[in-house]
N, C-alpha and C. Protein backbone atom coordinates (compact mmCIF):
# COMPACT_ATOMS: atom_id res chain seq x y z
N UNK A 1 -52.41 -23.89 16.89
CA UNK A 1 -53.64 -24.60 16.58
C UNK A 1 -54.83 -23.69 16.88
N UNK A 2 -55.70 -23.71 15.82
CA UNK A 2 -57.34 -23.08 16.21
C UNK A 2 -58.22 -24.26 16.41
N UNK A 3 -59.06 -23.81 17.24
CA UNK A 3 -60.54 -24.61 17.08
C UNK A 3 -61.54 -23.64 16.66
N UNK A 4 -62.30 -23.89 15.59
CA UNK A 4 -63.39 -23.59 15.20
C UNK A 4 -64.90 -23.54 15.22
N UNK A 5 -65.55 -22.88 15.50
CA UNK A 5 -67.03 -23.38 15.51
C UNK A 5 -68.28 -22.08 14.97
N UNK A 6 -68.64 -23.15 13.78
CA UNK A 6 -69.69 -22.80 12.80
C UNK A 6 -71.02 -22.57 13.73
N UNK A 7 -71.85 -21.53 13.07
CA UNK A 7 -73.24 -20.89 13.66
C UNK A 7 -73.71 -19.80 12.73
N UNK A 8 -75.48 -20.39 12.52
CA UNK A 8 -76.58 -19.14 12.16
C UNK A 8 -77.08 -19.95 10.94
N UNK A 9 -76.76 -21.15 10.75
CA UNK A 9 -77.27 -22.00 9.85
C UNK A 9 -79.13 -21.91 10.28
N UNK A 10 -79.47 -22.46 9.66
CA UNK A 10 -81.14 -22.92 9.44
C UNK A 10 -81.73 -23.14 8.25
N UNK A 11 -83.21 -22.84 8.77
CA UNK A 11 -83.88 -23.41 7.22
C UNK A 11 -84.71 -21.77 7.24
N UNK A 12 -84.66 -21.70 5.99
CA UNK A 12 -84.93 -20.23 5.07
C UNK A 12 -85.61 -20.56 4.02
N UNK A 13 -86.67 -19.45 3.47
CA UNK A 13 -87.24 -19.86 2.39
C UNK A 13 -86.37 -19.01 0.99
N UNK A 14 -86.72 -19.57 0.35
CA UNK A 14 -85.69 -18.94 -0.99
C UNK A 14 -85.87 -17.40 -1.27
N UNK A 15 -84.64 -17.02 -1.31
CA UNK A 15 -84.29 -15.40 -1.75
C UNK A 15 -84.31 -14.42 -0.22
N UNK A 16 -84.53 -15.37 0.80
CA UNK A 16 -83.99 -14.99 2.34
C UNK A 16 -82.36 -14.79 2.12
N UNK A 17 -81.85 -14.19 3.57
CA UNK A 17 -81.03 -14.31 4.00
C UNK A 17 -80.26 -14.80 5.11
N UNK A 18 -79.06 -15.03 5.20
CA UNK A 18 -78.67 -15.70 6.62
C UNK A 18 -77.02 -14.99 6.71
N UNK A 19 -76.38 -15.35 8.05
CA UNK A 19 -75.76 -15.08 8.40
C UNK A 19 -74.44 -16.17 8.95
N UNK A 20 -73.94 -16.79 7.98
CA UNK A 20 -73.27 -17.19 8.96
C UNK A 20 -71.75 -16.91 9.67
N UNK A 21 -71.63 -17.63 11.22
CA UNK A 21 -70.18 -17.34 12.27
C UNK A 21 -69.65 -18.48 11.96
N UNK A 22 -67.98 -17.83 11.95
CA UNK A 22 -67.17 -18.75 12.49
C UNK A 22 -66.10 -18.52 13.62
N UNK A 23 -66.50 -18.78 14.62
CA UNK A 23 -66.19 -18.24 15.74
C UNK A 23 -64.49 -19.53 16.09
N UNK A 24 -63.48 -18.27 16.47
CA UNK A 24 -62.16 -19.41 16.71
C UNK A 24 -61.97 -18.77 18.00
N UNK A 25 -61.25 -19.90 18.99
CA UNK A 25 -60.55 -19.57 20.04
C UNK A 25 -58.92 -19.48 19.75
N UNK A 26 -58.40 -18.91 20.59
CA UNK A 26 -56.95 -18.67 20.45
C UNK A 26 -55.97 -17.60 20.14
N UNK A 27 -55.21 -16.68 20.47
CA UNK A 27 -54.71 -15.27 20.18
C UNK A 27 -54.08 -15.08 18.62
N UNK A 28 -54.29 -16.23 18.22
CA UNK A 28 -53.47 -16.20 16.93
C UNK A 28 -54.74 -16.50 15.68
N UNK A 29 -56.00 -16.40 16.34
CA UNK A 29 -56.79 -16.11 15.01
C UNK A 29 -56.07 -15.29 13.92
N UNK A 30 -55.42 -14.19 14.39
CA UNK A 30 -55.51 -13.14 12.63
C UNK A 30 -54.28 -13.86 12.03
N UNK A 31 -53.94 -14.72 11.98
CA UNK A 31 -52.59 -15.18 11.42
C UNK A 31 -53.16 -16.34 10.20
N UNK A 32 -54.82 -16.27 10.35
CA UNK A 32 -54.68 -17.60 9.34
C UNK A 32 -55.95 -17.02 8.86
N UNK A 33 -55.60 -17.72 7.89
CA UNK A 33 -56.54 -17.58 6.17
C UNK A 33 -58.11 -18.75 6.73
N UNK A 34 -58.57 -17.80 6.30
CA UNK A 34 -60.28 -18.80 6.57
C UNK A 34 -60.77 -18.81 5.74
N UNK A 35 -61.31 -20.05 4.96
CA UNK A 35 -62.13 -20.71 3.81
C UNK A 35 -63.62 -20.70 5.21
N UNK A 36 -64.59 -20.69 3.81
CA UNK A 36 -65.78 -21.56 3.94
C UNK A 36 -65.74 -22.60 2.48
N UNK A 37 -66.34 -23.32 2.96
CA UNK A 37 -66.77 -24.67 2.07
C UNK A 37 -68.30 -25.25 2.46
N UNK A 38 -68.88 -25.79 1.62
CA UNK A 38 -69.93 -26.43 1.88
C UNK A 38 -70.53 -28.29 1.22
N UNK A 39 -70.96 -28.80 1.71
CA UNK A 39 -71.26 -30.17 1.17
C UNK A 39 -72.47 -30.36 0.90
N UNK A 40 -72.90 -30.21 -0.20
CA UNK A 40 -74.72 -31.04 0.06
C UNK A 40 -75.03 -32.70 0.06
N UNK A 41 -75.58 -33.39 0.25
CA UNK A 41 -75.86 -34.48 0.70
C UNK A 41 -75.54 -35.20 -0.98
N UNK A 42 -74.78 -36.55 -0.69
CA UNK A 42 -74.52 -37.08 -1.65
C UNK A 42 -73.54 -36.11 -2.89
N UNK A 43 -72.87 -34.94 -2.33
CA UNK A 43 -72.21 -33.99 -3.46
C UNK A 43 -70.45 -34.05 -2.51
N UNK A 44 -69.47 -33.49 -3.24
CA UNK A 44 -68.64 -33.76 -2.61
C UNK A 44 -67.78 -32.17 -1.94
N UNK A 45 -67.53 -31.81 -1.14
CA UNK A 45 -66.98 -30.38 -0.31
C UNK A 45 -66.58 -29.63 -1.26
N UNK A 46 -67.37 -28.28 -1.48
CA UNK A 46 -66.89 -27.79 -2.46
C UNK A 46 -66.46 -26.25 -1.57
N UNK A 47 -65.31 -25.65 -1.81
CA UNK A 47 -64.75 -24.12 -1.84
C UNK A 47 -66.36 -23.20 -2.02
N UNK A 48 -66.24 -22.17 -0.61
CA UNK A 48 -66.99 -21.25 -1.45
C UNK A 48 -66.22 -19.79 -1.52
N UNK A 49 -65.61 -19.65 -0.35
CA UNK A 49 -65.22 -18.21 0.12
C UNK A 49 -63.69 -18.37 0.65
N UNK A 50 -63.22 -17.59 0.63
CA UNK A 50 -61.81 -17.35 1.82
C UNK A 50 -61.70 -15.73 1.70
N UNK A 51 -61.51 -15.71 3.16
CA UNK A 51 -60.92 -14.77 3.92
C UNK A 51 -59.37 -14.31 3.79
N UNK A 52 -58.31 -13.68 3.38
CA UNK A 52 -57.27 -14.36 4.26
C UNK A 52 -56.50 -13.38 5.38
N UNK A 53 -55.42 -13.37 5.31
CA UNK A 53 -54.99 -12.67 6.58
C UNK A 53 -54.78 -10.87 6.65
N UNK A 54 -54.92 -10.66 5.37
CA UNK A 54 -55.07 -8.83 5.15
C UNK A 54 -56.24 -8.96 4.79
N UNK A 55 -57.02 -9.37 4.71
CA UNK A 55 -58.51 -9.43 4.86
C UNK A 55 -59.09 -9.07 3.25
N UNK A 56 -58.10 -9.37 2.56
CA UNK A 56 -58.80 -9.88 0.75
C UNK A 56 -59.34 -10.94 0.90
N UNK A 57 -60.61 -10.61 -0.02
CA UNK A 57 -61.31 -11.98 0.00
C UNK A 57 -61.59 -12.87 -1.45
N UNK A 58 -61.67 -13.92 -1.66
CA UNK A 58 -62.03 -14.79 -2.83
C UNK A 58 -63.28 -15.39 -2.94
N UNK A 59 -63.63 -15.58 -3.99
CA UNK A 59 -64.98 -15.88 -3.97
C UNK A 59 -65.00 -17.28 -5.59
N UNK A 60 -66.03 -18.03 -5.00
CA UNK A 60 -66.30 -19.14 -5.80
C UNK A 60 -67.29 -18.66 -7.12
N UNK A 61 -67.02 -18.65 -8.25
CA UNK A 61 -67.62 -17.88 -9.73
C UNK A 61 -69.35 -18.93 -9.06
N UNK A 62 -69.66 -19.74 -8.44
CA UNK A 62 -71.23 -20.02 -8.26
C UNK A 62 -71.92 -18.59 -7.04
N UNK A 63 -70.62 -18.23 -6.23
CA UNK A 63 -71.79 -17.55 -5.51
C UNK A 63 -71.68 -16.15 -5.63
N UNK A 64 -70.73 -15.86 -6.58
CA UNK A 64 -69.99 -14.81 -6.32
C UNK A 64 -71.12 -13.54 -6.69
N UNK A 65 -71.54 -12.52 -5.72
CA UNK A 65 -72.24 -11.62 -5.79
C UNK A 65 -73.58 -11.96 -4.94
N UNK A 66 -73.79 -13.37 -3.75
CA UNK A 66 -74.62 -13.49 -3.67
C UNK A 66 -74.25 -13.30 -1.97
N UNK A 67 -72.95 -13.75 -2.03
CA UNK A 67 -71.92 -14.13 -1.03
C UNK A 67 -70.93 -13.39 -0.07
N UNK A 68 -70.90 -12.91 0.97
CA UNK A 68 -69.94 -11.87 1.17
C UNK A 68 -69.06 -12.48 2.79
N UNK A 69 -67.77 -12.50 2.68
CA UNK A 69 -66.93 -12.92 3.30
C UNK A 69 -66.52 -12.06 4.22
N UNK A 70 -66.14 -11.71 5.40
CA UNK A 70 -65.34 -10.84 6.13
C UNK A 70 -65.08 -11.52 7.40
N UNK A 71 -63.93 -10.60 8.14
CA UNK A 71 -63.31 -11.13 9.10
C UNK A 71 -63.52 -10.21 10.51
N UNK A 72 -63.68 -10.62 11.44
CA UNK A 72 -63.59 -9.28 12.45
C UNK A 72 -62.51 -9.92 13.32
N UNK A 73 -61.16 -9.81 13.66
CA UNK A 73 -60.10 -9.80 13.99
C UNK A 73 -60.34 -10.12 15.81
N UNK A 74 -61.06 -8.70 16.01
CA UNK A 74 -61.51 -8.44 17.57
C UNK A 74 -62.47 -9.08 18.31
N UNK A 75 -62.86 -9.92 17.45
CA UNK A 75 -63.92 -10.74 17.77
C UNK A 75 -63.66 -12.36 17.57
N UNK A 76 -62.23 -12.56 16.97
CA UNK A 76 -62.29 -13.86 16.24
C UNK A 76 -63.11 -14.23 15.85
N UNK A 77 -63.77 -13.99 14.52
CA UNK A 77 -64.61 -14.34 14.13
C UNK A 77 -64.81 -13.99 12.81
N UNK A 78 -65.37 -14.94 11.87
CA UNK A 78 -65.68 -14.90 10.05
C UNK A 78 -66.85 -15.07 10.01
N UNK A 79 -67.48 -14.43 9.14
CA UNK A 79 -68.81 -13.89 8.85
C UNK A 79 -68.67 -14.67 7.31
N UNK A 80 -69.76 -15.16 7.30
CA UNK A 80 -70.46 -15.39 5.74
C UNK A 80 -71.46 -15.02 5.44
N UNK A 81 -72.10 -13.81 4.85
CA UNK A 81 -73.52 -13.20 4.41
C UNK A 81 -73.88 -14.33 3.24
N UNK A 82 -74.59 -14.38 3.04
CA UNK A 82 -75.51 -15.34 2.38
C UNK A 82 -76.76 -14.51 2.13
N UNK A 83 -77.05 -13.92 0.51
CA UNK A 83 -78.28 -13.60 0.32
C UNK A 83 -78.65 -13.99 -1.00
N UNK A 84 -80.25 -13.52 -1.24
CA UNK A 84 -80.65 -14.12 -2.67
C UNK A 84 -80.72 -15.68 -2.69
N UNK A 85 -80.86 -16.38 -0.73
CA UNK A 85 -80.38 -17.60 -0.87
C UNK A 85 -81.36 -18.49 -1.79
N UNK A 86 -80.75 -19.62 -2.58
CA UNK A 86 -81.52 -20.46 -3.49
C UNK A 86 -81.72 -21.97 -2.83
N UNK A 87 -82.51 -22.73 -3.51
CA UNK A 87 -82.71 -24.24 -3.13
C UNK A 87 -81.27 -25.13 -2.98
N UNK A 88 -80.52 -24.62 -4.24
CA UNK A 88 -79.82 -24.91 -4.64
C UNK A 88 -78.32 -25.11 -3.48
N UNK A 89 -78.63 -23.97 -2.53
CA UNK A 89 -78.19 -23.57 -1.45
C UNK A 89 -77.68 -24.29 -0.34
N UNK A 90 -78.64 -25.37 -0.70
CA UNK A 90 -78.81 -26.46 0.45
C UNK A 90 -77.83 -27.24 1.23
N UNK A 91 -76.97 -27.30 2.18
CA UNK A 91 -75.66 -27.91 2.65
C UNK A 91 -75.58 -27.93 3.81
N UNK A 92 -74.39 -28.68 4.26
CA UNK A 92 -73.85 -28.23 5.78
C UNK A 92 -72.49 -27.41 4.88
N UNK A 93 -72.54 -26.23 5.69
CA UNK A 93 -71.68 -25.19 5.77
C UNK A 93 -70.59 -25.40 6.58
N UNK A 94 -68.65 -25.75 6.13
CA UNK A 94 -67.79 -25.49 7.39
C UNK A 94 -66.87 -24.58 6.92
N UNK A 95 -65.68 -23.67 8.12
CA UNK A 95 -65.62 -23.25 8.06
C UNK A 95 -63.80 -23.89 8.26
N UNK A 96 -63.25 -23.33 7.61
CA UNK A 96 -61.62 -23.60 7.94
C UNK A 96 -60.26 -22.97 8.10
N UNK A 97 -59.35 -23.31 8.63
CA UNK A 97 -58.22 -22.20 9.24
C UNK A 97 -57.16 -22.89 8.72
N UNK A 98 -56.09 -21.98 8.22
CA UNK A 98 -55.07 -22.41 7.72
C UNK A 98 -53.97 -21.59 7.74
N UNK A 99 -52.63 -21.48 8.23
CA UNK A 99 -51.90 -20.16 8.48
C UNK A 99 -51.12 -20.24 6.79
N UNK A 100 -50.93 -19.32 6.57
CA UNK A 100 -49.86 -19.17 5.18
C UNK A 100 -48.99 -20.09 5.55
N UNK A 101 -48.44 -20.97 4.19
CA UNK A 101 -47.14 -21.34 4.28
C UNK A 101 -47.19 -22.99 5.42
N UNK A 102 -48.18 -23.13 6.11
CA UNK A 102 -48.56 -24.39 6.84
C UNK A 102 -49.54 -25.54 5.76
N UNK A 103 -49.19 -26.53 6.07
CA UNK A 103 -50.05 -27.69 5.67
C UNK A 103 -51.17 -28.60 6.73
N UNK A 104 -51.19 -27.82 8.01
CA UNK A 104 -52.28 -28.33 8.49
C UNK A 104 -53.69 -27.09 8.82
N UNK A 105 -54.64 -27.92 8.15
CA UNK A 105 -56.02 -27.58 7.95
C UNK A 105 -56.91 -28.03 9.24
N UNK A 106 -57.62 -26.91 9.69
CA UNK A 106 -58.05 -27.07 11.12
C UNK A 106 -59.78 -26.65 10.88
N UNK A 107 -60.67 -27.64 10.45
CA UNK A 107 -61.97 -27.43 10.72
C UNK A 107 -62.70 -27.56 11.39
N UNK A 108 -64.32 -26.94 11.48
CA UNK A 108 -65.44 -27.01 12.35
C UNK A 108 -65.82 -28.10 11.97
N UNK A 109 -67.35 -27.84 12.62
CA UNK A 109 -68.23 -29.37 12.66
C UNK A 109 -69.26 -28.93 11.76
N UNK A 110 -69.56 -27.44 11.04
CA UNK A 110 -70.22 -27.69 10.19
C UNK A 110 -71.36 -27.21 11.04
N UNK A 111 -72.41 -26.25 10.07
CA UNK A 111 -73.60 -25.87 10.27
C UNK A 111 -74.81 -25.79 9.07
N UNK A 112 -75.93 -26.41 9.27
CA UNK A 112 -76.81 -26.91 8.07
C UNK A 112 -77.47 -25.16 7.71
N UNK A 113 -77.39 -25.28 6.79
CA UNK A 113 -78.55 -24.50 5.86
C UNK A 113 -79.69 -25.22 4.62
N UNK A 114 -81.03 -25.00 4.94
CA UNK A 114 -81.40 -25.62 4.13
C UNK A 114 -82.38 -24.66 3.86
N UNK A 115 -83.00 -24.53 2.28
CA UNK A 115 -83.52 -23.31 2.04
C UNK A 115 -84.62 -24.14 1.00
N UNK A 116 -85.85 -23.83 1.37
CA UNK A 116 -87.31 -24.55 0.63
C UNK A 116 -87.97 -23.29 -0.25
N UNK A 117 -87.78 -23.94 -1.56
CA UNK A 117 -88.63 -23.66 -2.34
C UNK A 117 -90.14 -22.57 -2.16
């Protein structure tokens, strides 16, 4: 089991950047594949990024080039760059763990970004 926890969310004005962590406890971070996802208010959790365990990454055709995913192993910890951010942008950000080949999904609590016009 991981526990997760999302950070570096805020409010940004458009075409800023941000940073966000996903910081896990536990020796077995590098064994699992990490998604980000995001929700905007009244929209329903959508995929943006994954990480996975050789450290290829995937990317969602909305952010793709805006978006950059990585993992630092030694740090437990997943990085989401976020630039060029838009209005459009707007969500709570979480972050999720999943080992290959398992069916249980282990998420954060989620960190807001909100980005004004």
């Amino acid at each position: 089991q991981v526990q997760l926890v999302e950070s570096g969310g805020g409010l940004v004005q458009a075409g800023g950047s941000l940073r966000l962590s996903c910081a896990a406890s536990g020796s077995t971070f590098r064994l699992y594949n990490i998604g980000w996802y995001r929700q905007a208010p009244g929209m329903q959790r959508e995929w943006v990024a994954t990480v996975n365990t050789a450290s290829t990454t995937f990317y969602s055709d909305s952010v793709k080039g805006r978006f950059t995913i990585s993992r630092d192993n030694a740090k437990n910890t997943v990085y989401l760059q976020i630039d060029s951010l838009k209005p459009e942008d707007t969500a709570v950000y979480y972050c999720k763990g999943r080992r290959p080949g398992d069916l249980s999904d282990y998420w954060g609590q989620g960190t807001q970004v909100t980005v004004s016009s």
